[in-house]
Protein backbone atom coordinates (compact mmCIF):
# COMPACT_ATOMS: atom_id res chain seq x y z
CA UNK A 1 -12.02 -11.68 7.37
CA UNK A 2 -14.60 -14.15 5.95
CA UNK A 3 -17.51 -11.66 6.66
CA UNK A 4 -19.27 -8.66 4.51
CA UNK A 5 -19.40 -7.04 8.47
CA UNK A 6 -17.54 -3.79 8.63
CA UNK A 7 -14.38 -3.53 11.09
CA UNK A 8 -13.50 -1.01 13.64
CA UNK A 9 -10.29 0.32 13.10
CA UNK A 10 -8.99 3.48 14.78
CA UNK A 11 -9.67 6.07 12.30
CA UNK A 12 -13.32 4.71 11.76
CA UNK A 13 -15.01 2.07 9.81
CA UNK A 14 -12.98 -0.66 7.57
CA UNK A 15 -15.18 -3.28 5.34
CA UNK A 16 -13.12 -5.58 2.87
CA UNK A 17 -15.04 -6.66 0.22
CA UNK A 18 -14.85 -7.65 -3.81
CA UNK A 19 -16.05 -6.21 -6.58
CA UNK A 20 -18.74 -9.21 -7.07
CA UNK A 21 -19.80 -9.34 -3.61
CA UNK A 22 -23.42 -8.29 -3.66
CA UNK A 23 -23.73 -8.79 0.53
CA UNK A 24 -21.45 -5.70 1.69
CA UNK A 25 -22.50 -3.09 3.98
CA UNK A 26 -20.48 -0.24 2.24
CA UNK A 27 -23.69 1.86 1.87
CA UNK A 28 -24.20 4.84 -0.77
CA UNK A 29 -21.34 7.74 -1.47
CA UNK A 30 -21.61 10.84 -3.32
CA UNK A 31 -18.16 10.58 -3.97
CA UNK A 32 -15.96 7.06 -5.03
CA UNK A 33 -11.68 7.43 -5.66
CA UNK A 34 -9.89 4.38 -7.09
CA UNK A 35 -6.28 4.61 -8.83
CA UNK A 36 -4.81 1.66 -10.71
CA UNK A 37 -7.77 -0.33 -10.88
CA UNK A 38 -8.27 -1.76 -14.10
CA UNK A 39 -6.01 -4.57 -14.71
CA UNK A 40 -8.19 -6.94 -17.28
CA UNK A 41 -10.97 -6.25 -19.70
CA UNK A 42 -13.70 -8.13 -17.44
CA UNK A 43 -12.61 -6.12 -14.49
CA UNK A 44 -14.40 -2.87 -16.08
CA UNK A 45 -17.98 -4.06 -15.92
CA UNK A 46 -17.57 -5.82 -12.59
CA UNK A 47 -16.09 -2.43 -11.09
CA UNK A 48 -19.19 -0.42 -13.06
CA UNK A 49 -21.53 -2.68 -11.75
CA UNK A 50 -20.13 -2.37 -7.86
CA UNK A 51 -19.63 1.46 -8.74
CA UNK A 52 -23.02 2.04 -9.42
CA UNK A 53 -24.52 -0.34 -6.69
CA UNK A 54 -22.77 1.89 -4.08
CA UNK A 55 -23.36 5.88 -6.01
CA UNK A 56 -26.30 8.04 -4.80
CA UNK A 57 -27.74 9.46 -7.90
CA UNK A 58 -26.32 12.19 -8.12
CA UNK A 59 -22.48 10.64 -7.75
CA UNK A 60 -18.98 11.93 -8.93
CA UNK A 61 -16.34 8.99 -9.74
CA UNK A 62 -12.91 9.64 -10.03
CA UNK A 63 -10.43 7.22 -11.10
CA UNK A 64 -6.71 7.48 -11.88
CA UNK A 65 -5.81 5.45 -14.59
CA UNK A 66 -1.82 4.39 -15.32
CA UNK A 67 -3.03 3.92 -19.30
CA UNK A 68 -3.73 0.15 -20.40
CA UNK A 69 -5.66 0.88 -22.88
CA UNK A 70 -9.27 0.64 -20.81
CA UNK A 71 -10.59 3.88 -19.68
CA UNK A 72 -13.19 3.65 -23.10
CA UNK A 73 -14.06 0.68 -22.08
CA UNK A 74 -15.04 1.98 -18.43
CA UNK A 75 -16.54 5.06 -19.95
CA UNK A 76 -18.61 3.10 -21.79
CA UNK A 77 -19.94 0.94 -18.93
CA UNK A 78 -20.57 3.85 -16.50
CA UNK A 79 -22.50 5.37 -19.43
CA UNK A 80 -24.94 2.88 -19.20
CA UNK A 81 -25.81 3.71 -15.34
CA UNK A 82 -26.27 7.27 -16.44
CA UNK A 83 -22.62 8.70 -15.90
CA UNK A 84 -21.43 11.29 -18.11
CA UNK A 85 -17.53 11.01 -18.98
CA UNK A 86 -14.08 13.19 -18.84
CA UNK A 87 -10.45 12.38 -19.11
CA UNK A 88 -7.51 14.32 -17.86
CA UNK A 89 -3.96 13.50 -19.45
CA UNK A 90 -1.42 13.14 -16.44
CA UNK A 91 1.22 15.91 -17.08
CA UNK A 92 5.04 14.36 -16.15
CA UNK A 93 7.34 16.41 -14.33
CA UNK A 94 10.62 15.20 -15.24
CA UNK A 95 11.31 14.01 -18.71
CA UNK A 96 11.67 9.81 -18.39
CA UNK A 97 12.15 7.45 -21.13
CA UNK A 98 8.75 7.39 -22.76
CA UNK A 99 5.60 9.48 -22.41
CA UNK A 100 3.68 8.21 -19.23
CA UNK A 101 0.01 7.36 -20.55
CA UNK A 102 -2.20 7.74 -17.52
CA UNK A 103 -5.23 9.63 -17.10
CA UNK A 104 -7.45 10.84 -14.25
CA UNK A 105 -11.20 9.89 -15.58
CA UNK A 106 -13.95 11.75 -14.26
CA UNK A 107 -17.62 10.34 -14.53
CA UNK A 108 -20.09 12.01 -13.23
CA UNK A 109 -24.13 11.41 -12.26
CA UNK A 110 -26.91 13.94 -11.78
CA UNK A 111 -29.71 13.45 -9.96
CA UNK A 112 -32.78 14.17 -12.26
CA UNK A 113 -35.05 16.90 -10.64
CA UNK A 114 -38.87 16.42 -11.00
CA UNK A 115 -40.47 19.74 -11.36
């Protein structure tokens, strides 16, 4: 669809949007899951940017990454909004041709407390 306007599908509410798009309705989340989403070098600060636009403060990212060469890169730019940083080596279960060199990254955000 051409609109930021969310869509009703049967299992609840569907919005298509971009990473740039600064006029969605997706709302805050105290939880964001992505796998395989950093293709190019400018995607990571366009996806950090949209990540953080959309994370309460306290938020916990999780991203599964198939390993080309980026996740510092992402670290890096989540750091900036506050996110602390932990990788996860994907163990393989059968012995293929060459290592796999994914990792699950986990960034997460705590709300500071005012005492």
């Amino acid at each position: 669809t051409g609109s930021a306007s969310p869509e009703i599908s049967s299992t609840g509410a569907f919005e298509r949007t971009g990473w740039g798009d600064k006029n969605d309705q997706l709302g805050l989340f105290d939880l964001i899951i992505g796998s395989d989403l950093l293709y190019e070098d400018e995607h990571t600060e366009l996806l950090a940017d949209f990540i953080n636009a959309h994370s309460r403060p306290s938020c916990e990212v999780i991203l599964v990454d198939p390993g080309r060469g980026r996740k510092t890169k992402m670290a890096n730019a989540l750091e900036k909004f506050g996110y602390t940083c932990t990788y996860q080596k994907i163990l393989q279960r059968a012995a293929p041709a060459e290592e796999y060199k994914g990792h699950i990254l986990k960034f997460v955000r705590q709300q500071q407390m005012l005492s």
